[in-house]
Structure formats: structure tokens, C-alpha cells
PDB file of N, CA and C in Angstrom:
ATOM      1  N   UNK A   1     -63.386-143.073 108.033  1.00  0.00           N
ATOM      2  CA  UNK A   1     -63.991-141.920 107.421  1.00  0.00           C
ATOM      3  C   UNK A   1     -64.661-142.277 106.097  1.00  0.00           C
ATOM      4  N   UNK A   2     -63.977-143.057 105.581  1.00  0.00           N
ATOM      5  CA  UNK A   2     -64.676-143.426 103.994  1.00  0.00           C
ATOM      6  C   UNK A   2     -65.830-144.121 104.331  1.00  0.00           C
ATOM      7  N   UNK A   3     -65.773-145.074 105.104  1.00  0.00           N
ATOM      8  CA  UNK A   3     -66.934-146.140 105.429  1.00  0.00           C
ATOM      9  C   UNK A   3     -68.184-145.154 105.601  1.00  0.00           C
ATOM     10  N   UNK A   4     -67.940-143.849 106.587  1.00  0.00           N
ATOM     11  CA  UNK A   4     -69.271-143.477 106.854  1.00  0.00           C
ATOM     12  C   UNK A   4     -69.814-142.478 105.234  1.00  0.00           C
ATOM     13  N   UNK A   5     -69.067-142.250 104.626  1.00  0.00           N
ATOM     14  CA  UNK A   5     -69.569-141.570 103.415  1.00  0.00           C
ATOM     15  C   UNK A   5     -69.979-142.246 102.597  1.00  0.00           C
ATOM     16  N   UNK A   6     -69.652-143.995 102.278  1.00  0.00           N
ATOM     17  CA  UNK A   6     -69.757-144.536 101.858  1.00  0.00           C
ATOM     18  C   UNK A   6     -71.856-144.959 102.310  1.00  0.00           C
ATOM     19  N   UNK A   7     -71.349-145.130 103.648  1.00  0.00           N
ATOM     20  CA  UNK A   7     -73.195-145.134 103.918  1.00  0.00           C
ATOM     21  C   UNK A   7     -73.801-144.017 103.880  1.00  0.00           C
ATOM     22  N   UNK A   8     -73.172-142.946 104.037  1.00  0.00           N
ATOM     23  CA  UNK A   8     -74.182-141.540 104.067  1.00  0.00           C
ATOM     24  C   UNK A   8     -74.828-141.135 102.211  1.00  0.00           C
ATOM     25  N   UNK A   9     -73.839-142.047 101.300  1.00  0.00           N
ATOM     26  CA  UNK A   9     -74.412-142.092  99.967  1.00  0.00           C
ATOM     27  C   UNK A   9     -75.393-142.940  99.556  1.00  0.00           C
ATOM     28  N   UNK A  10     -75.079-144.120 100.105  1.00  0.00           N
ATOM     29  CA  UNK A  10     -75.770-145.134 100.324  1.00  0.00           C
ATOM     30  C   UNK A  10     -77.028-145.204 100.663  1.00  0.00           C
ATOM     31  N   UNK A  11     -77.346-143.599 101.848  1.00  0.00           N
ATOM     32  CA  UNK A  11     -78.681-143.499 102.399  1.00  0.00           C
ATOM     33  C   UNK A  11     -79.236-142.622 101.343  1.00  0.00           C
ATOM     34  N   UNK A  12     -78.344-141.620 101.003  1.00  0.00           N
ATOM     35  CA  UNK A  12     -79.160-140.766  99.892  1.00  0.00           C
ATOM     36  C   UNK A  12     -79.255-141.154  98.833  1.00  0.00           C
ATOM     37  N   UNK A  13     -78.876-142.553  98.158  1.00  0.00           N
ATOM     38  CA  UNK A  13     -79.266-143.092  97.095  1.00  0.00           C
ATOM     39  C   UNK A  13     -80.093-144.054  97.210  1.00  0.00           C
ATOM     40  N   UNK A  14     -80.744-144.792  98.725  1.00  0.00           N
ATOM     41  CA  UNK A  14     -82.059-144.817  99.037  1.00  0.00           C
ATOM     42  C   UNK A  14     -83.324-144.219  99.457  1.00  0.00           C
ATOM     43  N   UNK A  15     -82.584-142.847  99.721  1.00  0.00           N
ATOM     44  CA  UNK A  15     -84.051-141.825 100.012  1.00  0.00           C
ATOM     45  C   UNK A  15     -84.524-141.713  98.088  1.00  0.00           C
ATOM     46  N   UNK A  16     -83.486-141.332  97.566  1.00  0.00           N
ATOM     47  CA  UNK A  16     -83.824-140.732  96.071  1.00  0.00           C
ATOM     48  C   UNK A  16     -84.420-141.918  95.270  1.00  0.00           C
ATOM     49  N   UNK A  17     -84.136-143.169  95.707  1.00  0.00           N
ATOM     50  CA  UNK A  17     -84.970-144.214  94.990  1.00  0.00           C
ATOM     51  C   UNK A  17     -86.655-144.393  95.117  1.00  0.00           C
ATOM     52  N   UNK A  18     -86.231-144.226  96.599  1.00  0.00           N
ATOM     53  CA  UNK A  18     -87.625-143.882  97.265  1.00  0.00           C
ATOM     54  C   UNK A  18     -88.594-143.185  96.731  1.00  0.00           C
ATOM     55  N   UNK A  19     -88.017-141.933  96.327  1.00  0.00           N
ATOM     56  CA  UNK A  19     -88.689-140.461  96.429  1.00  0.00           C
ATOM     57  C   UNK A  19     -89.047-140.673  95.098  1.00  0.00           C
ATOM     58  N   UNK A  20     -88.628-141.579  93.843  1.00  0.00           N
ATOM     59  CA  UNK A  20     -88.886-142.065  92.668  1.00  0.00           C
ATOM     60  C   UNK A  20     -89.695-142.880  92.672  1.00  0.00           C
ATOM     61  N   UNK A  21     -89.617-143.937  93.250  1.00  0.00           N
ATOM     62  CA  UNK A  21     -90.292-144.605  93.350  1.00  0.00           C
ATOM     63  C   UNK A  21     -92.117-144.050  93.488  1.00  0.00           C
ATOM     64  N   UNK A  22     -91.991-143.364  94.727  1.00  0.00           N
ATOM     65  CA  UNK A  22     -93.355-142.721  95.084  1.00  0.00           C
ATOM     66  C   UNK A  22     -94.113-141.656  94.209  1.00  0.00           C
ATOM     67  N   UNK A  23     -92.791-140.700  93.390  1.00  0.00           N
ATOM     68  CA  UNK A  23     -93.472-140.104  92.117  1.00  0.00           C
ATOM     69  C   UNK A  23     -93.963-140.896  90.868  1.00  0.00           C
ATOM     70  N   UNK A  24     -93.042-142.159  90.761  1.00  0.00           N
ATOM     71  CA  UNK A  24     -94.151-143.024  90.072  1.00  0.00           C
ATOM     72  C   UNK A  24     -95.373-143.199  89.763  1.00  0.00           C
ATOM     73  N   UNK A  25     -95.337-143.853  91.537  1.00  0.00           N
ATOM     74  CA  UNK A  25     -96.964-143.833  91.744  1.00  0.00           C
ATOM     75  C   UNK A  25     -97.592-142.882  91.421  1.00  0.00           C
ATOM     76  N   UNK A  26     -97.254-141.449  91.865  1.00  0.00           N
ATOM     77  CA  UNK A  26     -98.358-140.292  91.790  1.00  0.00           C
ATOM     78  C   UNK A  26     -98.396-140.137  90.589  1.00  0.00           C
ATOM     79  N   UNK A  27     -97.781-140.582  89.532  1.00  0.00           N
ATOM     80  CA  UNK A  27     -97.911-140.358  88.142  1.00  0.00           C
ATOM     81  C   UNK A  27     -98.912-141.164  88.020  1.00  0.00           C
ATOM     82  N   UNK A  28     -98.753-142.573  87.853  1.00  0.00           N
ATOM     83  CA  UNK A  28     -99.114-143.844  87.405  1.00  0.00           C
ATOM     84  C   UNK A  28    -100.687-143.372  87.910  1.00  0.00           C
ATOM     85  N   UNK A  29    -101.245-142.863  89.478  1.00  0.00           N
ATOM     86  CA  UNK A  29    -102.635-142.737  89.547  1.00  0.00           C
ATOM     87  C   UNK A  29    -103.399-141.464  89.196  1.00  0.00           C
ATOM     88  N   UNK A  30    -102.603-139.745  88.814  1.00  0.00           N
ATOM     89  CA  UNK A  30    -102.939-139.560  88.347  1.00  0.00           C
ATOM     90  C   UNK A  30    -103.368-139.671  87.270  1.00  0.00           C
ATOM     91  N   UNK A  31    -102.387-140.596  85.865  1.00  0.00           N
ATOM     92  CA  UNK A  31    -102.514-140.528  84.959  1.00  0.00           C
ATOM     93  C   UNK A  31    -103.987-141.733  83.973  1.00  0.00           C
ATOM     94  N   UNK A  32    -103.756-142.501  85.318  1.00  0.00           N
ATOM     95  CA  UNK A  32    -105.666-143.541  85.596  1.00  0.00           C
ATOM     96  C   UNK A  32    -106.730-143.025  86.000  1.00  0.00           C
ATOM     97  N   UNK A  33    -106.488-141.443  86.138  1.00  0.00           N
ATOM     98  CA  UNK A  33    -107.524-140.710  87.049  1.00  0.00           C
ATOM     99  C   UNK A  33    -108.609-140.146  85.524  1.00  0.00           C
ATOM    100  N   UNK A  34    -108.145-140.074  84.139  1.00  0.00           N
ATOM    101  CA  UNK A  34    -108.730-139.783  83.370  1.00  0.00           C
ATOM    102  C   UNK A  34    -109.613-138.647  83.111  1.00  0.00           C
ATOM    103  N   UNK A  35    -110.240-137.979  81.929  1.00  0.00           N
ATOM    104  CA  UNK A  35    -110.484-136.910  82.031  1.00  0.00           C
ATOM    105  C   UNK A  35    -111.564-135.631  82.854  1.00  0.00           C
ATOM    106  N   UNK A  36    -112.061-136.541  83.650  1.00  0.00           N
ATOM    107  CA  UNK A  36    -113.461-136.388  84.831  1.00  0.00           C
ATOM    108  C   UNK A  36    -112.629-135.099  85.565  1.00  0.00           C
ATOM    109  N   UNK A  37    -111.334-136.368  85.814  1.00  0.00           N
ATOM    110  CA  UNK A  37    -110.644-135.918  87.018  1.00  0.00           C
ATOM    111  C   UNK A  37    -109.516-134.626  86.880  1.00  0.00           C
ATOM    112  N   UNK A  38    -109.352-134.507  85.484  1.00  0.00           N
ATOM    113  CA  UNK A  38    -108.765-133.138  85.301  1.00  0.00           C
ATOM    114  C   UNK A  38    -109.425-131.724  85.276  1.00  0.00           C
ATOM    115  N   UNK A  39    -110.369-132.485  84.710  1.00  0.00           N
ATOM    116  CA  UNK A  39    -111.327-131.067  84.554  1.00  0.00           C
ATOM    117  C   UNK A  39    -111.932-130.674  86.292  1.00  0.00           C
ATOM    118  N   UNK A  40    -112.180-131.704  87.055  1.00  0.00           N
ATOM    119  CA  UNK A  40    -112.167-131.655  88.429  1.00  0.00           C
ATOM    120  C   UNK A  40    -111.055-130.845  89.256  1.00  0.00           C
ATOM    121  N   UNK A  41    -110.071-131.379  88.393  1.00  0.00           N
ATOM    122  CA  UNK A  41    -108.933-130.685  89.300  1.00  0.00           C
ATOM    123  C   UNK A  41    -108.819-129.550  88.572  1.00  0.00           C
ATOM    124  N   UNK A  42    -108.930-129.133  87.682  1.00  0.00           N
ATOM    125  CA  UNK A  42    -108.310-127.500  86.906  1.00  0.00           C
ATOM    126  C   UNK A  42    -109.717-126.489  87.607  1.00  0.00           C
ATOM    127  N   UNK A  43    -111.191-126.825  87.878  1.00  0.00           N
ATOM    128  CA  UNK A  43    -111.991-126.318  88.605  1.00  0.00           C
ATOM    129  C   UNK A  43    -111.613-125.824  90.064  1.00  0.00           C
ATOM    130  N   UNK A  44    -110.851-127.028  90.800  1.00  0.00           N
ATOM    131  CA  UNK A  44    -110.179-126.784  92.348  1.00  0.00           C
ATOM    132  C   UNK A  44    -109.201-125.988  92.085  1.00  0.00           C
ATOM    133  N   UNK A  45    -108.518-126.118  91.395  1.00  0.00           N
ATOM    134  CA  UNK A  45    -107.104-125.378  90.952  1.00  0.00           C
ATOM    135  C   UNK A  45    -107.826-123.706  91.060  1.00  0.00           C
ATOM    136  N   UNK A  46    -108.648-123.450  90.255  1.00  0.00           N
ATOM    137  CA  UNK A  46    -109.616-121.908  89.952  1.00  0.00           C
ATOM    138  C   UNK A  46    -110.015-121.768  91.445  1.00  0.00           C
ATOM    139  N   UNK A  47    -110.450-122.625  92.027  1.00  0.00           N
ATOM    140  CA  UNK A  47    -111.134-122.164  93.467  1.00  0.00           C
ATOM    141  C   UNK A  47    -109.843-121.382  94.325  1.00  0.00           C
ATOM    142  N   UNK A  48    -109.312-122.878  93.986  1.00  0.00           N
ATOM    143  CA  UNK A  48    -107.720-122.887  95.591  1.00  0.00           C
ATOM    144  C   UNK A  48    -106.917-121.193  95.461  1.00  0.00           C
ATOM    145  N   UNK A  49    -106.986-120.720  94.184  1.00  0.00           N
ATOM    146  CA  UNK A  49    -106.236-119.355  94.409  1.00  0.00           C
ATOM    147  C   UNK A  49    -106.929-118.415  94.949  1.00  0.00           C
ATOM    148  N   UNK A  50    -107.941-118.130  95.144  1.00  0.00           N
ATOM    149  CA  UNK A  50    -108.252-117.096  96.167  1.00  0.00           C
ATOM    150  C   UNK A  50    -108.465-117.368  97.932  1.00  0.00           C
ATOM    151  N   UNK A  51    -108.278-118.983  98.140  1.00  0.00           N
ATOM    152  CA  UNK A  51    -107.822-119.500  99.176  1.00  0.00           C
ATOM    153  C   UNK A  51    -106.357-118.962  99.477  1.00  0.00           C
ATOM    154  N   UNK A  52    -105.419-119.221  98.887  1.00  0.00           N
ATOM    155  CA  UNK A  52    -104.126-119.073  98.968  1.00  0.00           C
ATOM    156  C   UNK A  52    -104.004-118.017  99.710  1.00  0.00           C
ATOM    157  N   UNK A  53    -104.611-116.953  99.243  1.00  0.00           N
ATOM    158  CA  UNK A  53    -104.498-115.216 100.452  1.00  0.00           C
ATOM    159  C   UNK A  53    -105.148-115.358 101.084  1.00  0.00           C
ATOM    160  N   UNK A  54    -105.644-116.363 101.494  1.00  0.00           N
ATOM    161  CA  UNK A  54    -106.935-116.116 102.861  1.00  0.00           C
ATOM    162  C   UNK A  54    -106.029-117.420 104.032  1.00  0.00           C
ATOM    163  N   UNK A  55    -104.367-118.243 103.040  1.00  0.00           N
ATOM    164  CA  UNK A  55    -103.868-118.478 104.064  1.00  0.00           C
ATOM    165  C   UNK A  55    -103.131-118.157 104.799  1.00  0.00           C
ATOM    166  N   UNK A  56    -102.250-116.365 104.298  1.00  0.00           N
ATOM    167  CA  UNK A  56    -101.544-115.495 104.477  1.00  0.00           C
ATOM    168  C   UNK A  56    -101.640-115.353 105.981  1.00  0.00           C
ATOM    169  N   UNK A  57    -102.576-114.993 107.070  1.00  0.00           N
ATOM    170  CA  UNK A  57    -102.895-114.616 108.109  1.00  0.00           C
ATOM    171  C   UNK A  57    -102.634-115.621 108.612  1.00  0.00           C
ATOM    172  N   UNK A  58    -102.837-117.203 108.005  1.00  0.00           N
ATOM    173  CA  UNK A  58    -102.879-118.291 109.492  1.00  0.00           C
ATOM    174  C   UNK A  58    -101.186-118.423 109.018  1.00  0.00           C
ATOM    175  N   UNK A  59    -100.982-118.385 107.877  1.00  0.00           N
ATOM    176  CA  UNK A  59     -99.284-118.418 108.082  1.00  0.00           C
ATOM    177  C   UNK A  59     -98.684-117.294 109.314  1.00  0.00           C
ATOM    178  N   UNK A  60     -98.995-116.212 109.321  1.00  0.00           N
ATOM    179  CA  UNK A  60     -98.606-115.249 110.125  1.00  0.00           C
ATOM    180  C   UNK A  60     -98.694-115.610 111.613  1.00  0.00           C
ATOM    181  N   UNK A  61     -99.965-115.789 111.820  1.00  0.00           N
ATOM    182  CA  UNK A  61    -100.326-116.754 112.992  1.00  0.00           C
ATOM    183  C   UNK A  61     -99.640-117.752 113.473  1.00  0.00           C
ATOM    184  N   UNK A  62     -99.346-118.864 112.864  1.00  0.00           N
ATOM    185  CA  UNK A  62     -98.878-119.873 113.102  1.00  0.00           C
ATOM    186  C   UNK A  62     -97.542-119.386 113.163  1.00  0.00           C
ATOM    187  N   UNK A  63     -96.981-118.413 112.804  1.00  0.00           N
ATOM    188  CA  UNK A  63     -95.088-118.063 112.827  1.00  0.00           C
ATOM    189  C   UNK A  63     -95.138-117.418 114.235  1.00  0.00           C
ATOM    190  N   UNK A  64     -96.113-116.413 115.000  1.00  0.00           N
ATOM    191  CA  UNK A  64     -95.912-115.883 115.868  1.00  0.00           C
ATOM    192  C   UNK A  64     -96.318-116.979 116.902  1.00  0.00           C
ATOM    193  N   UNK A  65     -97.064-118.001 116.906  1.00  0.00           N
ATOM    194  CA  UNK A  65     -97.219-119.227 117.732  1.00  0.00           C
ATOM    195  C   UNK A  65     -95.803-120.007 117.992  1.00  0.00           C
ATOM    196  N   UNK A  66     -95.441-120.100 116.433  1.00  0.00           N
ATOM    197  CA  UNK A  66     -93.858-120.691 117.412  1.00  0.00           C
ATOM    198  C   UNK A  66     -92.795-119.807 117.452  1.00  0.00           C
ATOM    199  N   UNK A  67     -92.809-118.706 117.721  1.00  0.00           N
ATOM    200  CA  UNK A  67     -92.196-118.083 118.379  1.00  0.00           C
ATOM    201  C   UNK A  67     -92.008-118.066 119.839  1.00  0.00           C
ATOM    202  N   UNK A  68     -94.067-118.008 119.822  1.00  0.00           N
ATOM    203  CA  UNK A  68     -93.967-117.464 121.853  1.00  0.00           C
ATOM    204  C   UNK A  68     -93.802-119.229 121.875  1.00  0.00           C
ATOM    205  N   UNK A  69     -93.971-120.316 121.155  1.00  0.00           N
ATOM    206  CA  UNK A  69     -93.566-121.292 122.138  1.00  0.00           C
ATOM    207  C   UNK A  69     -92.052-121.544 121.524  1.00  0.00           C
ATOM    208  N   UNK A  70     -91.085-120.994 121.045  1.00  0.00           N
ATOM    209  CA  UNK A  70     -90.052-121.211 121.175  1.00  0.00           C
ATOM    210  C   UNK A  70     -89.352-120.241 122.056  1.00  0.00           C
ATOM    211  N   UNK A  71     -89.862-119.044 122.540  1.00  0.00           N
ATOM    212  CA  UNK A  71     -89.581-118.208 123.606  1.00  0.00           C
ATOM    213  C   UNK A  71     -89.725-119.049 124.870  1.00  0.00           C
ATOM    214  N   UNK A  72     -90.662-119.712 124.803  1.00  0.00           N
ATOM    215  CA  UNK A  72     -90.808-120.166 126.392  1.00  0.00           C
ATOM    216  C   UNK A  72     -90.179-121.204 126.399  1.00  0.00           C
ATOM    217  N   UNK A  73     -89.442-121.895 125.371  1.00  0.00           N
ATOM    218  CA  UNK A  73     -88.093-122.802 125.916  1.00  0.00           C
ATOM    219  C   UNK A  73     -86.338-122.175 125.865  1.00  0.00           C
ATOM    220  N   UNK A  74     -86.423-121.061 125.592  1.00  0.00           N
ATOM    221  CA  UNK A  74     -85.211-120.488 126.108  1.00  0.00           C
ATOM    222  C   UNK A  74     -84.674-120.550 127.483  1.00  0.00           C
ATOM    223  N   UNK A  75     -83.773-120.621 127.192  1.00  0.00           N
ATOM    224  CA  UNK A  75     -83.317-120.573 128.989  1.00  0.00           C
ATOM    225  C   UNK A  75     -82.602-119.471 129.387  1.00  0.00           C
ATOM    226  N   UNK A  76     -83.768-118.408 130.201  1.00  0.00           N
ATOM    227  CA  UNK A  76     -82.869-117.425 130.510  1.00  0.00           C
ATOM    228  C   UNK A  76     -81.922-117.510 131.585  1.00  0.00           C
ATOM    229  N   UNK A  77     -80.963-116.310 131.388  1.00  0.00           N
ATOM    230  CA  UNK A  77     -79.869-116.182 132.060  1.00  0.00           C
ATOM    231  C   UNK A  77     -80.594-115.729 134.002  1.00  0.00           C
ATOM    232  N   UNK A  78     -79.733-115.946 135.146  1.00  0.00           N
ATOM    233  CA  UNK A  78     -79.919-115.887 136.206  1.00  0.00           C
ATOM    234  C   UNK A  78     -79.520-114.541 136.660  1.00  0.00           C
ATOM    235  N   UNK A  79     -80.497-113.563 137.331  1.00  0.00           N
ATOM    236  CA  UNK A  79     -80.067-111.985 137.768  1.00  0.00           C
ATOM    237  C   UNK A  79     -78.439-112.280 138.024  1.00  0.00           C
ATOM    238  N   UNK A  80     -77.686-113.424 138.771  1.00  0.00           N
ATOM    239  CA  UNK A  80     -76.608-112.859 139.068  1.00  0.00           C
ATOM    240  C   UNK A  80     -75.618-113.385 137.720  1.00  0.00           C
ATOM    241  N   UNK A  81     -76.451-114.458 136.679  1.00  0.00           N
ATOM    242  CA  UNK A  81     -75.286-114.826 135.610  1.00  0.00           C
ATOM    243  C   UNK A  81     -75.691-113.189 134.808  1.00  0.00           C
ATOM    244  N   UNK A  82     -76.710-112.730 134.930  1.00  0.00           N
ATOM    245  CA  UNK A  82     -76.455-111.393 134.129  1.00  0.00           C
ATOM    246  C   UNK A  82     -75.698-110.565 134.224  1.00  0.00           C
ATOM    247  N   UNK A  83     -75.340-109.880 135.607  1.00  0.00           N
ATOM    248  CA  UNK A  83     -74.626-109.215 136.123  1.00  0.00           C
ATOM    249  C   UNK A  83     -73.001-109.591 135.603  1.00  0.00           C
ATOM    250  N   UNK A  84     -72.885-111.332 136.103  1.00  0.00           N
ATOM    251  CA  UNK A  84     -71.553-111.042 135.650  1.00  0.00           C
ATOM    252  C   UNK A  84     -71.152-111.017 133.998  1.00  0.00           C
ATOM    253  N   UNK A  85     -72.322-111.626 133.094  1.00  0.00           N
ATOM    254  CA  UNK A  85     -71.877-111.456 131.717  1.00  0.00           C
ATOM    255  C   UNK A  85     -71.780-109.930 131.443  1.00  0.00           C
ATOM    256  N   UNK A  86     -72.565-108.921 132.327  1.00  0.00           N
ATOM    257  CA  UNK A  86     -72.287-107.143 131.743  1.00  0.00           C
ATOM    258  C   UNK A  86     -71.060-107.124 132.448  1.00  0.00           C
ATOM    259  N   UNK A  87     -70.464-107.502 133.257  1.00  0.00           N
ATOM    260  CA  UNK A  87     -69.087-106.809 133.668  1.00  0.00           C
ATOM    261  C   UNK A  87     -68.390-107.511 132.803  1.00  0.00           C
ATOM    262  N   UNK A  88     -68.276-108.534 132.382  1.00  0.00           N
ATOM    263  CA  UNK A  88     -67.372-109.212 131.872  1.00  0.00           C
ATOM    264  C   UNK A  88     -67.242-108.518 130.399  1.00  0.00           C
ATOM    265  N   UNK A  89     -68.470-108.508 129.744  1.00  0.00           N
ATOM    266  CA  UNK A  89     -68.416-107.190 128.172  1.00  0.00           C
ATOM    267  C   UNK A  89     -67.951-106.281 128.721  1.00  0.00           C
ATOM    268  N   UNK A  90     -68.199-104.956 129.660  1.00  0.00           N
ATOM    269  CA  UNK A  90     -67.818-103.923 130.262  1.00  0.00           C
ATOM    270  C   UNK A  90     -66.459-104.389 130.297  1.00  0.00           C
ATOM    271  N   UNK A  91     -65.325-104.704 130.884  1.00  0.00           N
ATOM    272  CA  UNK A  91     -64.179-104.588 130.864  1.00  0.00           C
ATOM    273  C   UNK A  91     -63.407-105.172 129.952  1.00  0.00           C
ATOM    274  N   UNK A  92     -64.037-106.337 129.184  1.00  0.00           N
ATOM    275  CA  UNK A  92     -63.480-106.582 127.714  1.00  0.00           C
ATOM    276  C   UNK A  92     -63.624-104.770 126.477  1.00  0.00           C
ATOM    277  N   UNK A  93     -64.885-104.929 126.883  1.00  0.00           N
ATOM    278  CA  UNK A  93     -64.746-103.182 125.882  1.00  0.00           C
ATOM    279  C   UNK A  93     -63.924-102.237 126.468  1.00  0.00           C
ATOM    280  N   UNK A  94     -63.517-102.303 127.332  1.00  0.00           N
ATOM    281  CA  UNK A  94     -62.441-101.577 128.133  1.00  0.00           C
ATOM    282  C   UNK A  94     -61.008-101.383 127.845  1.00  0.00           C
ATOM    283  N   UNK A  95     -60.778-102.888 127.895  1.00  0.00           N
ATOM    284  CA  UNK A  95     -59.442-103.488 127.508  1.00  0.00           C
ATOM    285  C   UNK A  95     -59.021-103.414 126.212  1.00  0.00           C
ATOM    286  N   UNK A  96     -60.045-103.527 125.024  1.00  0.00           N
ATOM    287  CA  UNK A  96     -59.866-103.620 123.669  1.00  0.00           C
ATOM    288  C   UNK A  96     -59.998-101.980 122.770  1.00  0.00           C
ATOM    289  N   UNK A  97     -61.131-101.195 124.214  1.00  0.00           N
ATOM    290  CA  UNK A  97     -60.774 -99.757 123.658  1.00  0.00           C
ATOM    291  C   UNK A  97     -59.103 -99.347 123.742  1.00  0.00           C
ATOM    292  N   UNK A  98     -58.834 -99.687 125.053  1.00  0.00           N
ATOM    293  CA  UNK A  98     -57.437 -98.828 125.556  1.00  0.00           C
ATOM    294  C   UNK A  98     -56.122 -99.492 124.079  1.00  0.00           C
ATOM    295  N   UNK A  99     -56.904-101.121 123.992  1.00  0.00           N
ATOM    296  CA  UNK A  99     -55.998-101.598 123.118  1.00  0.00           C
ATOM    297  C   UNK A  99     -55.600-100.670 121.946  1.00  0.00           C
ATOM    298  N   UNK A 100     -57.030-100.478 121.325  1.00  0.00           N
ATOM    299  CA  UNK A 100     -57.135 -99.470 119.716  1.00  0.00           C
ATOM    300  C   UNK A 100     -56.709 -98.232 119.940  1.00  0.00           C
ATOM    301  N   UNK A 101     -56.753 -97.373 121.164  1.00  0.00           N
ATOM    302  CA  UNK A 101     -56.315 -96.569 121.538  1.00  0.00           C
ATOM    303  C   UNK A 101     -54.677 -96.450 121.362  1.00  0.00           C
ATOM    304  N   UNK A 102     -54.223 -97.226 121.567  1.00  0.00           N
ATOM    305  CA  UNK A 102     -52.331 -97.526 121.847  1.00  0.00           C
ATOM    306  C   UNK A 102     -52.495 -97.639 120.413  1.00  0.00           C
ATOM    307  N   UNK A 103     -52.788 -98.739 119.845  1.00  0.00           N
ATOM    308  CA  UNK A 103     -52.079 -98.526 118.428  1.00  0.00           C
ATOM    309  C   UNK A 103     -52.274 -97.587 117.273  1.00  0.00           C
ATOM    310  N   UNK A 104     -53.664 -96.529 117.713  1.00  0.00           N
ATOM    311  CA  UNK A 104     -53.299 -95.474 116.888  1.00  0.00           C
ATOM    312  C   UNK A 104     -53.257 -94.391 117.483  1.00  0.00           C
ATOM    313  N   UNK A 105     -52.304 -94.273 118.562  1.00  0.00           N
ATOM    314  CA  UNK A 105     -51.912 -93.632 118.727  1.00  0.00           C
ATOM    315  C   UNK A 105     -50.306 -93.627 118.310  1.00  0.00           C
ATOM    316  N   UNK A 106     -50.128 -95.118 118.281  1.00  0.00           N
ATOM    317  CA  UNK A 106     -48.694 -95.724 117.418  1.00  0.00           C
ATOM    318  C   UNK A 106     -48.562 -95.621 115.725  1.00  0.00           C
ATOM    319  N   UNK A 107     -49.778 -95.446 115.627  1.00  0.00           N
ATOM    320  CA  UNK A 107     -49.668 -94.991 113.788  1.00  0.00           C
ATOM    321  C   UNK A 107     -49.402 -93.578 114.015  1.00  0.00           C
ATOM    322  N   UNK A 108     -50.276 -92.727 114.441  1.00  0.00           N
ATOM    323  CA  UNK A 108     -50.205 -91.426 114.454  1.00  0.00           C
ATOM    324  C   UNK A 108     -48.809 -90.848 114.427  1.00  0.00           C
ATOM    325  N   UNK A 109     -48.042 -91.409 115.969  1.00  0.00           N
ATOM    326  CA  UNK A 109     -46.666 -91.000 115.625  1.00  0.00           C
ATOM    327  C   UNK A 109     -45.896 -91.807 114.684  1.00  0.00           C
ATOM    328  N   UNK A 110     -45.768 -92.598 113.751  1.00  0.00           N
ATOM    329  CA  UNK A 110     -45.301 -92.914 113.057  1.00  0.00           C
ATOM    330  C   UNK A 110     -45.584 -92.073 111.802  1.00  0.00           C
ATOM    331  N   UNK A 111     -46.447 -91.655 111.530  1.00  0.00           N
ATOM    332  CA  UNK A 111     -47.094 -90.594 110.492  1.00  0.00           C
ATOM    333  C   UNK A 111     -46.286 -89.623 110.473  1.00  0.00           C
ATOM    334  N   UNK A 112     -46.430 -88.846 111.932  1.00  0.00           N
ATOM    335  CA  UNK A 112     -46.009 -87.373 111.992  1.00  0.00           C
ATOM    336  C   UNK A 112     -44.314 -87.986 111.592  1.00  0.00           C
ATOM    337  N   UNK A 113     -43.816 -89.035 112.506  1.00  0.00           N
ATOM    338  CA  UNK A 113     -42.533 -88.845 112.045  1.00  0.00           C
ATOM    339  C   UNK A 113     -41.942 -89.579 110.492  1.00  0.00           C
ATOM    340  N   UNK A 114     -42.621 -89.687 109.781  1.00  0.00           N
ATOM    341  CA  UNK A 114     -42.504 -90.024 108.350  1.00  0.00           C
ATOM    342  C   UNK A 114     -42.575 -88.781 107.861  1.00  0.00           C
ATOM    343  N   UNK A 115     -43.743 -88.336 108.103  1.00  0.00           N
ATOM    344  CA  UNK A 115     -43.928 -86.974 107.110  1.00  0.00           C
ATOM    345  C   UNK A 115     -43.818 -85.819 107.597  1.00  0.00           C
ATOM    346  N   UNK A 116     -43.293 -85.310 109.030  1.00  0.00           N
ATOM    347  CA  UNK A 116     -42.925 -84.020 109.767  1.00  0.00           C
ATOM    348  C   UNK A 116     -44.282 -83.579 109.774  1.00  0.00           C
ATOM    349  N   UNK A 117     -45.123 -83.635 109.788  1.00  0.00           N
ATOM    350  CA  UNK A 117     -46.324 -82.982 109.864  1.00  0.00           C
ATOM    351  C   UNK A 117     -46.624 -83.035 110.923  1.00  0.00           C
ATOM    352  N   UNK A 118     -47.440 -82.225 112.035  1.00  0.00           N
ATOM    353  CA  UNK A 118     -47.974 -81.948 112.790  1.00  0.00           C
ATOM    354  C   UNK A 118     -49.485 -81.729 112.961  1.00  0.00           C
ATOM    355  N   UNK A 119     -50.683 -82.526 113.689  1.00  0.00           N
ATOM    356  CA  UNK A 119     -51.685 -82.334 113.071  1.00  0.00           C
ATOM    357  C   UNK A 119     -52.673 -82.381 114.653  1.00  0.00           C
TER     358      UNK A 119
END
């Protein structure tokens, strides 16, 4: 058990080196990119926000796309596995009504005969 935690830290203290490593870089070339390239980018930056709501719809889009294709890898149930999963709820709710049924009907008289009341 230790051994595998021992590598499962092991991996996440090579993803996170990694993931440092590579923000480095993105530092190191933005920061060679000099002032052309900011003023370039703070211009895109002004554009890209009224993009942003115009990506609202393909987000929407794209969520109801994997839906119907995660619908069509469900595996439905078979007319006769249906049948028997409703009887099988049907007489479990059956069994567990009559259950709740008995026991308060076992409080009830315990009530009346604690407190003589009649109700």
C-alpha cells in the first residue's frame, strides 16, 4: 500500500514539475515577445470579449451534441428486463409500505398506552 502512494506522489510531483516547467516557458516567451506584442495582445483581448457571447450558443450546442451521443451509448433495458425491474419495485414498495405501516401502528399504541389518550 505505501509503495503505490509512494508512486502516485511521485507522479504528481512529476506532472507539477512539468506543469512548471512549461509555465516557464510561457513566461520566458511571452516576456521576449516585447512591447509590439502587448499592445497586440491588449487590442485582441478588446476584440475577444464580444466573441465570448457569440460562444454561448456553440457551448449550448456542443452540450446537447454530447448528450444525444452519450444517449446513444446507453444501454437500454430489454421489454422483458423492464417488466421484471417494475415488479420487483412494485412489491419491494409493497413490502416496505406494510413494513412502515406495522411500526406505526406500534408507536401509535404505545402512545395511547403511555398517555390514555384516545385519538
Amino acid at each position: 500500500m505505501a509503495k503505490k502512494e509512494r508512486q502516485k506522489r511521485s507522479a504528481r510531483q512529476a506532472r507539477a514539475q512539468k506543469r512548471a516547467e512549461l509555465e516557464a516557458a510561457h513566461a520566458a516567451s511571452v516576456a521576449s515577445a516585447g512591447d509590439a506584442k502587448k499592445a497586440d495582445a491588449s487590442a485582441k483581448s478588446q476584440e475577444t470579449k464580444p466573441a465570448k457571447a457569440a460562444k454561448k450558443p456553440g457551448r449550448v450546442r456542443s452540450y446537447f451534441q454530447a448528450v444525444k451521443a452519450e444517449m446513444h451509448r446507453v444501454v437500454w433495458p430489454s421489454h422483458e428486463e423492464l417488466k421484471n425491474y417494475t415488479v420487483a419495485v412494485t412489491v419491494f414498495l409493497i413490502v416496505f409500505g406494510f413494513c412502515i405501516w406495522l411500526v406505526d401502528t406500534g408507536v401509535v399504541a404505545l402512545m395511547v398506552g403511555f398517555t390514555g389518550l384516545r385519538g
